[in-house]
Protein backbone atom coordinates (compact mmCIF):
# COMPACT_ATOMS: atom_id res chain seq x y z
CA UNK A 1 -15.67 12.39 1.28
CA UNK A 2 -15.36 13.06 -2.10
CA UNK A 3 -11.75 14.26 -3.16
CA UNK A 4 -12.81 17.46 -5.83
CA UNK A 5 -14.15 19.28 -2.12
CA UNK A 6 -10.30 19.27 -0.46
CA UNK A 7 -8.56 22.12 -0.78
CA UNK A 8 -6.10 21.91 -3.52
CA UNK A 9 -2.44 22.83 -2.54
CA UNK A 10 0.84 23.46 -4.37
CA UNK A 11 2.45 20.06 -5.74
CA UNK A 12 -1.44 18.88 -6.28
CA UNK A 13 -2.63 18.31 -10.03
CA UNK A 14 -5.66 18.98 -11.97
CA UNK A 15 -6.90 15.54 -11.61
CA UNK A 16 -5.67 14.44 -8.60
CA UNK A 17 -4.24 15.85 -5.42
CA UNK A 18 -0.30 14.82 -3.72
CA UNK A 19 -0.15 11.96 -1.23
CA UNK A 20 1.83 13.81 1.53
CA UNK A 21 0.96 11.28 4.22
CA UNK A 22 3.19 8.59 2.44
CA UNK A 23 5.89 6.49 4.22
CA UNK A 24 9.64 7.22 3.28
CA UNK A 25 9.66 4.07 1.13
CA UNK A 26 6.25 4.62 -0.67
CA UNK A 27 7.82 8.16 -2.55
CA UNK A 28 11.09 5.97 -2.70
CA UNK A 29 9.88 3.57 -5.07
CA UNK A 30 9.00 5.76 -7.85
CA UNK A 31 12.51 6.67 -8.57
CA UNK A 32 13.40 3.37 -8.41
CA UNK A 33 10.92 2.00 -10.52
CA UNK A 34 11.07 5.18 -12.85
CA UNK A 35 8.64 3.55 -15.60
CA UNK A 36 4.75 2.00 -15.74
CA UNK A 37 6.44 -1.35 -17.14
CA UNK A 38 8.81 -1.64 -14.49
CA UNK A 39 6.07 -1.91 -11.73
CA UNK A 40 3.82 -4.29 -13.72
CA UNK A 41 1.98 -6.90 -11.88
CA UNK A 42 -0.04 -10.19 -12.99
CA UNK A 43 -2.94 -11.24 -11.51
CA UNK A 44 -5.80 -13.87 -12.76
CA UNK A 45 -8.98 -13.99 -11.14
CA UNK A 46 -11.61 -16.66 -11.33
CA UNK A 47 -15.04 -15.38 -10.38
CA UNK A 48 -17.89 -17.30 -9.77
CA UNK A 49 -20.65 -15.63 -10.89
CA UNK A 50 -24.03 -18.38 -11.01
CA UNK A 51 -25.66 -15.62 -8.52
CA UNK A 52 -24.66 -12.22 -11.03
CA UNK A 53 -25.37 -14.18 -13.83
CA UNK A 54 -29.08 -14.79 -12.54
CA UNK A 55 -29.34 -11.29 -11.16
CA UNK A 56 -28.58 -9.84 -14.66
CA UNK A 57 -30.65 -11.87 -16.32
CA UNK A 58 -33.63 -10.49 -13.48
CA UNK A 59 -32.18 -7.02 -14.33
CA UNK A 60 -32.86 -7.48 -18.27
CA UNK A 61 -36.11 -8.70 -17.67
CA UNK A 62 -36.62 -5.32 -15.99
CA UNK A 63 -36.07 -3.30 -18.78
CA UNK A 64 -32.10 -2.71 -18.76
CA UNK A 65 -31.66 -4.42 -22.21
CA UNK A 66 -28.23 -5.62 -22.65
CA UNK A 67 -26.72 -5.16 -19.05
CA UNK A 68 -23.79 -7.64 -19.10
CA UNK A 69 -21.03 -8.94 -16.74
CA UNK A 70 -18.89 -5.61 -18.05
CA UNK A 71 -21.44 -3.51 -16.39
CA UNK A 72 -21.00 -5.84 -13.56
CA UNK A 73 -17.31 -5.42 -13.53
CA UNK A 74 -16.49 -1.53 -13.94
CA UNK A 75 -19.90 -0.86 -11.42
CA UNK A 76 -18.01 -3.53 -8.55
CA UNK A 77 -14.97 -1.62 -9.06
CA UNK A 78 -16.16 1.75 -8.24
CA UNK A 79 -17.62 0.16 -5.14
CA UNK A 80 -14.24 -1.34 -4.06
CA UNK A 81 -13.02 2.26 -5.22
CA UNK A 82 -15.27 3.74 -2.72
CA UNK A 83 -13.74 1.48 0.08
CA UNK A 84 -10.46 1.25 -0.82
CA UNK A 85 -9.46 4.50 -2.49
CA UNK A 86 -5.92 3.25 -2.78
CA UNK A 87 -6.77 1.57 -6.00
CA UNK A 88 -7.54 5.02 -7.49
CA UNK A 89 -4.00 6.54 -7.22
CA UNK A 90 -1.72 7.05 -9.88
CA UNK A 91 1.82 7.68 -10.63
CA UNK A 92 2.75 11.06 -12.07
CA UNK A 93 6.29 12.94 -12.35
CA UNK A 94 7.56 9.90 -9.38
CA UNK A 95 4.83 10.95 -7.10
CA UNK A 96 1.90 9.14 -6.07
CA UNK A 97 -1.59 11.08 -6.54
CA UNK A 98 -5.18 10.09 -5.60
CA UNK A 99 -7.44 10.89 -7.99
CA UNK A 100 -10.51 13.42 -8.85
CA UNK A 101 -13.03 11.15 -9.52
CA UNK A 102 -13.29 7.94 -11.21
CA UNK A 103 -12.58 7.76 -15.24
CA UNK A 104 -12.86 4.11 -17.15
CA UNK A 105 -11.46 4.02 -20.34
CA UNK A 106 -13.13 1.30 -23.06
CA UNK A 107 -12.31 0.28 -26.71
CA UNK A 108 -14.91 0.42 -29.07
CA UNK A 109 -15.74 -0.81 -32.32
CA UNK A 110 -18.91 0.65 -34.06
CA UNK A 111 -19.63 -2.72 -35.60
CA UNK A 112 -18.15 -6.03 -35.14
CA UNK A 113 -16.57 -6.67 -37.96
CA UNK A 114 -12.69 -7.41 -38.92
CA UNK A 115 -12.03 -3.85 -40.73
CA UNK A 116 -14.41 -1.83 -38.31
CA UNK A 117 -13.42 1.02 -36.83
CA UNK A 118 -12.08 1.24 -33.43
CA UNK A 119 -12.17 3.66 -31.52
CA UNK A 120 -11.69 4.58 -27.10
CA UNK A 121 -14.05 6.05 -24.66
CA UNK A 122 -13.64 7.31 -21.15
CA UNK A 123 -16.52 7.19 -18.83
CA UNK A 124 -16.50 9.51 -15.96
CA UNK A 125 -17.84 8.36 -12.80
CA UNK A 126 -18.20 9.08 -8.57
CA UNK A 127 -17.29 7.00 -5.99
CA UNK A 128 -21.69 6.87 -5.30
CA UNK A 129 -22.67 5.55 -8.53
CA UNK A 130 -25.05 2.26 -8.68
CA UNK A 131 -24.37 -0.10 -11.12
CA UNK A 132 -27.80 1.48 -12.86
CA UNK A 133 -25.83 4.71 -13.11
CA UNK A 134 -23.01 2.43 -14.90
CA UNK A 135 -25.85 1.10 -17.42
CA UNK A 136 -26.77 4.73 -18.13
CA UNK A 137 -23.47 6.30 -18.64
CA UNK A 138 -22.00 3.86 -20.39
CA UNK A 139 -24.68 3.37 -22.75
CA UNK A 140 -25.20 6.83 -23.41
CA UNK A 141 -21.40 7.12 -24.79
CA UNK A 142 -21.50 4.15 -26.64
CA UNK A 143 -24.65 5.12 -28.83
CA UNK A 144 -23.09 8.40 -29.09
CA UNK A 145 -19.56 6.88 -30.70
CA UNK A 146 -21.90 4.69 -32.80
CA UNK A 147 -24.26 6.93 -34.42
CA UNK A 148 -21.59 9.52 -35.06
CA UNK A 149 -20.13 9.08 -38.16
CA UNK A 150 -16.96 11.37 -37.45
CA UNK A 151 -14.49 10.51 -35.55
CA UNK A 152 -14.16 11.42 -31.84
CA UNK A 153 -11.58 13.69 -30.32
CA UNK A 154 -9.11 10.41 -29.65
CA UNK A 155 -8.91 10.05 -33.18
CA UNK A 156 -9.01 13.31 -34.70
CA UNK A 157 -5.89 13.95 -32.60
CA UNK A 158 -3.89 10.95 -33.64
CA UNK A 159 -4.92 11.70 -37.10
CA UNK A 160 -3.38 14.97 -37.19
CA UNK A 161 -0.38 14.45 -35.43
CA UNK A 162 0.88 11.01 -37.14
CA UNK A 163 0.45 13.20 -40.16
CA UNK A 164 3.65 15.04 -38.78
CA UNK A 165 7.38 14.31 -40.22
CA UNK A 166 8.80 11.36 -37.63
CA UNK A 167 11.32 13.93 -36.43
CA UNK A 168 8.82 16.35 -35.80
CA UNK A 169 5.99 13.77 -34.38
CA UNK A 170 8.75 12.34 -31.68
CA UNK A 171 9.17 15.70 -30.55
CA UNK A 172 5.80 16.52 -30.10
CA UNK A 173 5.40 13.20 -28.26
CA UNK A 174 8.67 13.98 -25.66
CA UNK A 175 6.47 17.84 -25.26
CA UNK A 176 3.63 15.72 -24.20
CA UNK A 177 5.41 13.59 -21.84
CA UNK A 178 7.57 17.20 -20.27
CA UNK A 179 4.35 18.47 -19.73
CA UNK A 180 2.60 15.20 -18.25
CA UNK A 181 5.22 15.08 -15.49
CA UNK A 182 4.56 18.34 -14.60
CA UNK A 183 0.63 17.64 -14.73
CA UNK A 184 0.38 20.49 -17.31
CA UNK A 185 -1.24 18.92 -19.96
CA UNK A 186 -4.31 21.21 -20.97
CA UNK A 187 -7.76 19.54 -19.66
CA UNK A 188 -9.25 19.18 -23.19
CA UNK A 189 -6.43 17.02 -24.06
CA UNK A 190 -6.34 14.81 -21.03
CA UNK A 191 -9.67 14.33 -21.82
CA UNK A 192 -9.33 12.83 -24.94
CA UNK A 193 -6.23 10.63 -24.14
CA UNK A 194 -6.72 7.20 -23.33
CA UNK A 195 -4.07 6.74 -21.35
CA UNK A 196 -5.25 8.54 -18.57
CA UNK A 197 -7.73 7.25 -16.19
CA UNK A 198 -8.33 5.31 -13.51
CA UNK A 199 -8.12 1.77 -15.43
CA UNK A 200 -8.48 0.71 -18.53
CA UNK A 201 -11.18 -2.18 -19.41
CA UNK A 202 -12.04 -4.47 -22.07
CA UNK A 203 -14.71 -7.60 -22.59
CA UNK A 204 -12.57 -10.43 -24.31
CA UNK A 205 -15.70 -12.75 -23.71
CA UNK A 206 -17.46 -10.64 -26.86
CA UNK A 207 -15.02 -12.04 -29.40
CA UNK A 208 -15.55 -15.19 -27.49
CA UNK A 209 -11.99 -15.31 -26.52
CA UNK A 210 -10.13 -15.80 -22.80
CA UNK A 211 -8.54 -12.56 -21.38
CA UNK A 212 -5.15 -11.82 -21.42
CA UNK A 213 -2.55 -9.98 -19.77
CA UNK A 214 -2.13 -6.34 -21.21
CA UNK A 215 0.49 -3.75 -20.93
CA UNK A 216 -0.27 -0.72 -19.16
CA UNK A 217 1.56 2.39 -21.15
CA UNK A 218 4.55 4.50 -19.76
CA UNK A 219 2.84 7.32 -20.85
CA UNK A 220 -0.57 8.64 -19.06
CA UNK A 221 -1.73 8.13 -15.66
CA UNK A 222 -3.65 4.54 -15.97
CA UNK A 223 -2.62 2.51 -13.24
CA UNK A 224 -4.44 -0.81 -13.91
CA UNK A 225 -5.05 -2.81 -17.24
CA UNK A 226 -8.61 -5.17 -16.64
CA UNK A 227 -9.30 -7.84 -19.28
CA UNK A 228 -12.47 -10.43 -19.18
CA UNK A 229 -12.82 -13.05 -21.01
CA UNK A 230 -15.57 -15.73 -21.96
CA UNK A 231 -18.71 -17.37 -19.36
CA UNK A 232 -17.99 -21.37 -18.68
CA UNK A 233 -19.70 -23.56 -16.68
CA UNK A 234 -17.96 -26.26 -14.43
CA UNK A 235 -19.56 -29.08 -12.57
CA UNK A 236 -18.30 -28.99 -8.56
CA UNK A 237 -19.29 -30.90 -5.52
CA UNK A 238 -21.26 -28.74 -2.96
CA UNK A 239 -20.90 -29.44 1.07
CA UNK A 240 -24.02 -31.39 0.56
CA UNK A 241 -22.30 -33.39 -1.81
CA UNK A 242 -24.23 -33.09 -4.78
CA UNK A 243 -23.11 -31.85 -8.03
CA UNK A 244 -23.66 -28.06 -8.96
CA UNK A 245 -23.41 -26.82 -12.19
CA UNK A 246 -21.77 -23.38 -11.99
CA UNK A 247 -20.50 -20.44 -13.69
CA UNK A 248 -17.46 -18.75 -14.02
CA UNK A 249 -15.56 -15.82 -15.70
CA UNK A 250 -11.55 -14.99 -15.55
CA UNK A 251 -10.41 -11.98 -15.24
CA UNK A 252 -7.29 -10.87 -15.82
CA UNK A 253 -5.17 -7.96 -13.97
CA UNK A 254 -2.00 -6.02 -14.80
CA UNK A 255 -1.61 -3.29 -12.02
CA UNK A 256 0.80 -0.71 -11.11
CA UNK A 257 2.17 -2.13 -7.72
CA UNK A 258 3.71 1.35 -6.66
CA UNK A 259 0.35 3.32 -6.32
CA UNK A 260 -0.62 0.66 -3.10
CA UNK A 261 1.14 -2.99 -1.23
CA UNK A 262 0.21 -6.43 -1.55
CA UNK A 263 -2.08 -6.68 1.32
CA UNK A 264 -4.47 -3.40 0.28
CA UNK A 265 -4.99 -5.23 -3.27
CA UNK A 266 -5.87 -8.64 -1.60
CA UNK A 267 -8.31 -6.71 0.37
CA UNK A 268 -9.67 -5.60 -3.23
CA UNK A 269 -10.11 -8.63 -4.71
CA UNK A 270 -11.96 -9.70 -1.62
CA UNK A 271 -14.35 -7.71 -2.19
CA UNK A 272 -14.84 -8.34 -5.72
CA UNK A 273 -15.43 -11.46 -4.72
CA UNK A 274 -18.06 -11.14 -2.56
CA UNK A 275 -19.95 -8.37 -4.73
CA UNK A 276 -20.10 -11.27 -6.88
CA UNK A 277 -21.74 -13.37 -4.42
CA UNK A 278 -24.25 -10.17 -3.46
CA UNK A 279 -24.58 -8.07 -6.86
CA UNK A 280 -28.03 -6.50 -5.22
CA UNK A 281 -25.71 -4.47 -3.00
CA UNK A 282 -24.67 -2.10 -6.42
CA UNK A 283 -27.86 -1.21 -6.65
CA UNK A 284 -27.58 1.68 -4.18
CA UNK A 285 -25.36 4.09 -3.38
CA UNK A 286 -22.69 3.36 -0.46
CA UNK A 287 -23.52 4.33 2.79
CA UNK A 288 -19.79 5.97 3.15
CA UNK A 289 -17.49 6.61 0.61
CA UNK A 290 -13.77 6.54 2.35
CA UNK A 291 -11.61 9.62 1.13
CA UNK A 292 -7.91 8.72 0.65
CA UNK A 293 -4.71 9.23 2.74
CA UNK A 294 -3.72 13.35 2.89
């Protein structure tokens, strides 16, 4: 069931509604572990990925120029978001929320080059989406923050307010973070901040680099930090015993471990894993989309 058709209820937020449901030690937690960088967890992945990496090259062929393993990625985890809602909470004023929709947050550069711009988008998406809806979206926002030669909202904002005196600027920034833990923070403006979303993504393998391990901020709502890196091939010895050539990609995690335990997030990666062995399945909706804990 999708989470915007509950009835909202005092304590809920504008993008997300109160876990009330919660065992005494899940709300305990957050006080404990007050701050984003106190709950960080690690986490490498290695994903095989000989069968996506054939699909997508099937899918180009198709006519869905440029669909990559990124597409792949962010499309998988809004399937595993539609199983396992868990991985969609967030941490707000040391309560745990599951959130309105899904919202994917991407760094962009408008041409690769070393003194491009750069710039962040946020992608909104449902728990029903096919990795075809992914292509679309995605795509869509990505020409847009190319062919627009002013900045976005992201950057008009930070360009105003760094142009603030430092006393004046810190201030603004505490406001910000009052109002945050109060979920107050005007829509337009939540809209525009990268630091709120479901999790924040970004291809390493197209500066033909590994991924590494990224903060997630203190401030904001993201509760995950995803980083991919390059495609490599090894050579491994099937159960026939003969020699396969296959692919791989790493992938590597920094999650909030407060929003959900150890055994819901192996559960996750599970199914990564085998959306990676069966990448046909994102190209139709789920046949149920689980709704979150009340």
């Amino acid at each position: 069931m999708d989470e915007t058709k509950i009835r909202r209820r005092s304590g809920d937020r504008k993008d997300g509604r109160l876990i009330r449901s919660l065992p005494g030690f899940g709300n305990f937690i957050p006080f404990i572990m007050k701050d984003r960088n106190d709950a960080l967890v690690q986490y490498e992945e290695s994903f095989e990925i000989s069968v996506v990496d054939k699909w997508l090259r099937a899918q180009r062929v198709n006519g869905y120029k440029g669909m990559g393993f990124l597409h792949f990625m962010i499309a998988a985890y809004i399937r595993c978001v539609a199983m396992f809602p868990g991985i969609n909470r967030f941490i707000a004023g040391r309560r745990i929320f599951a959130r309105y929709g899904i919202d994917v947050v991407m760094t962009v550069k408008k041409e690769l080059s070393l003194n491009a711009e750069e710039t962040t988008i946020k992608v909104h998406f449902q728990p029903t989406d096919t990795i075809y809806d992914v292509y679309r979206k995605m795509n869509e926002q990505i020409a847009e923050i190319k062919a627009n030669e002013e900045d976005n909202g992201t950057e008009d904002f930070a360009n105003a307010i760094t142009r603030l005196p430092r006393f004046l600027l810190s201030f603004a920034i505490w406001v910000l973070k009052v109002m945050d833990f109060f979920g107050i923070l005007p829509d337009a403006w939540t809209e525009i901040s990268p630091f709120h979303g479901s999790m924040i993504i970004t291809d390493m393998g197209s500066l033909r680099m590994g991924p590494v391990y990224h903060h997630i901020y203190n401030f904001g709502t993201l509760p995950a930090f995803i980083a991919i890196g390059s495609k490599y091939h090894k050579y491994e010895v099937n159960k026939n015993a003969q020699v396969e050539d296959r692919k791989y990609i790493d992938a590597k995690y920094v999650i909030d471990e407060r929003i959900c335990d150890g055994h819901y997030y192996a559960t996750f990666f599970q199914a990564m894993r085998y959306l990676a062995k069966h990448p046909e399945v994102l190209e139709t909706p789920p046949s149920k989309v689980n709704r979150d804990i009340l």
